[in-house]
Protein backbone atom coordinates (compact mmCIF):
# COMPACT_ATOMS: atom_id res chain seq x y z
CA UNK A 1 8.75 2.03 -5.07
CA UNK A 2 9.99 -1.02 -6.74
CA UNK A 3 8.33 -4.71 -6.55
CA UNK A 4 8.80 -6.19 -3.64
CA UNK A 5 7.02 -7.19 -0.35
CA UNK A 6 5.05 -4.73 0.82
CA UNK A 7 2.64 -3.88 3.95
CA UNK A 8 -0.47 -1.36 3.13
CA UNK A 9 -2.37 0.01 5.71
CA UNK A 10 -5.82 1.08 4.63
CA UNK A 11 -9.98 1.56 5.35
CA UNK A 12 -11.69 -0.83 4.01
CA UNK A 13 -15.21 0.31 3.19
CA UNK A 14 -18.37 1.07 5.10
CA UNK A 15 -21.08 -1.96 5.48
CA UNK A 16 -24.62 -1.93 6.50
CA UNK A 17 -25.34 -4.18 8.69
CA UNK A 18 -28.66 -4.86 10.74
CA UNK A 19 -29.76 -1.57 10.17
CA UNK A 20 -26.79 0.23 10.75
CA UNK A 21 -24.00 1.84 8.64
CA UNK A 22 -20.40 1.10 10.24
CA UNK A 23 -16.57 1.86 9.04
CA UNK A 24 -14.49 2.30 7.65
CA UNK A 25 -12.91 -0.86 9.40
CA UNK A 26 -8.82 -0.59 9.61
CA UNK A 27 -7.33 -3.30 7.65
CA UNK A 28 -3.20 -4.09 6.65
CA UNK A 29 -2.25 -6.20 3.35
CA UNK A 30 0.61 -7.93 3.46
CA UNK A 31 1.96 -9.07 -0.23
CA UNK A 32 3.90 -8.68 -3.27
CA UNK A 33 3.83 -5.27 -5.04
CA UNK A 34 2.56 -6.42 -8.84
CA UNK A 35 1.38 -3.05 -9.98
CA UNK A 36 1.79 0.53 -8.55
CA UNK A 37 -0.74 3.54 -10.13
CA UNK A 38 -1.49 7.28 -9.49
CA UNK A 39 -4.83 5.75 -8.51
CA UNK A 40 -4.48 1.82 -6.83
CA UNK A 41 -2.20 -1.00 -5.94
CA UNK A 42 -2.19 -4.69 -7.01
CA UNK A 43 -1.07 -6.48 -4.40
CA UNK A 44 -0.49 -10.10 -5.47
CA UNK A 45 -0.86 -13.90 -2.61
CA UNK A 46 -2.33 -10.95 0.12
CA UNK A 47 -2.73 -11.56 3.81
CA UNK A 48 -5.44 -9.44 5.25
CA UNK A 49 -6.08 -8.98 8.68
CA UNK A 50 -9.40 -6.30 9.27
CA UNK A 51 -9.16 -4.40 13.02
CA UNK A 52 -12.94 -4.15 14.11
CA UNK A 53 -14.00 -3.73 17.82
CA UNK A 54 -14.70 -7.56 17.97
CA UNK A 55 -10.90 -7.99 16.99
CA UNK A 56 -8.83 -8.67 14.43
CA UNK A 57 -9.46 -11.35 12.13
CA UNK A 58 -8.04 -12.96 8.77
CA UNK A 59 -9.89 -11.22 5.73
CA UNK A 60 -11.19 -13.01 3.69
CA UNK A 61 -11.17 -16.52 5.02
CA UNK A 62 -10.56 -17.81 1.37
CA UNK A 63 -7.70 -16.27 0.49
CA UNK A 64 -7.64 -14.62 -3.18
CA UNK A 65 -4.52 -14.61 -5.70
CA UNK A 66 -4.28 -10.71 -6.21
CA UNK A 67 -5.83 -7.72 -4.17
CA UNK A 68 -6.88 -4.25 -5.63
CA UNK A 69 -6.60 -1.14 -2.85
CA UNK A 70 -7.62 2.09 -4.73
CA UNK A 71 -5.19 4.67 -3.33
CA UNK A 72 -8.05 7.22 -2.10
CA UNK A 73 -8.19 4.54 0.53
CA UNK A 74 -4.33 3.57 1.22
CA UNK A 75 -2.84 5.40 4.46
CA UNK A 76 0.58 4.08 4.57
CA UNK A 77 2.51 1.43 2.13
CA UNK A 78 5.46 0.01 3.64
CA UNK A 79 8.10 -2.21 1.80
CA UNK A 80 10.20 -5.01 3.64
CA UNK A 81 13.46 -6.33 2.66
């Protein structure tokens, strides 16, 4: 896949949380394709929304410059345009 926009669909990882172990929540990247390995993506100026059972919600609120998705937990990558 060349560089480009992309959408990833992926599991973010478990948490503990007040006692309890939950995930892996659902989350989709939405970005520009900088690097693409056997083993993760760098996706560069990412949107991330996580889908949790109290909804869906910009992740995180600070947004970062690049985002690194190892591909053990990528389900679909999608390219637009």
């Amino acid at each position: 896949m060349k560089k480009g926009i992309v959408g990833v669909s992926w599991n973010d990882v478990r948490v503990y949380h007040d006692g309890g172990l939950y995930g892996p929540t659902p989350a989709y990247t939405e970005g520009s394709l900088i690097v693409q390995h056997d083993e993760y993506v760098i996706i560069q100026n990412p949107e991330t929304l996580l889908m949790s059972h109290e909804g869906t919600k910009n992740h995180p609120v600070e947004a970062p410059r690049f985002y690194y998705i190892p591909r053990s937990l990528i389900q679909k990558i999608e390219k637009y345009g």
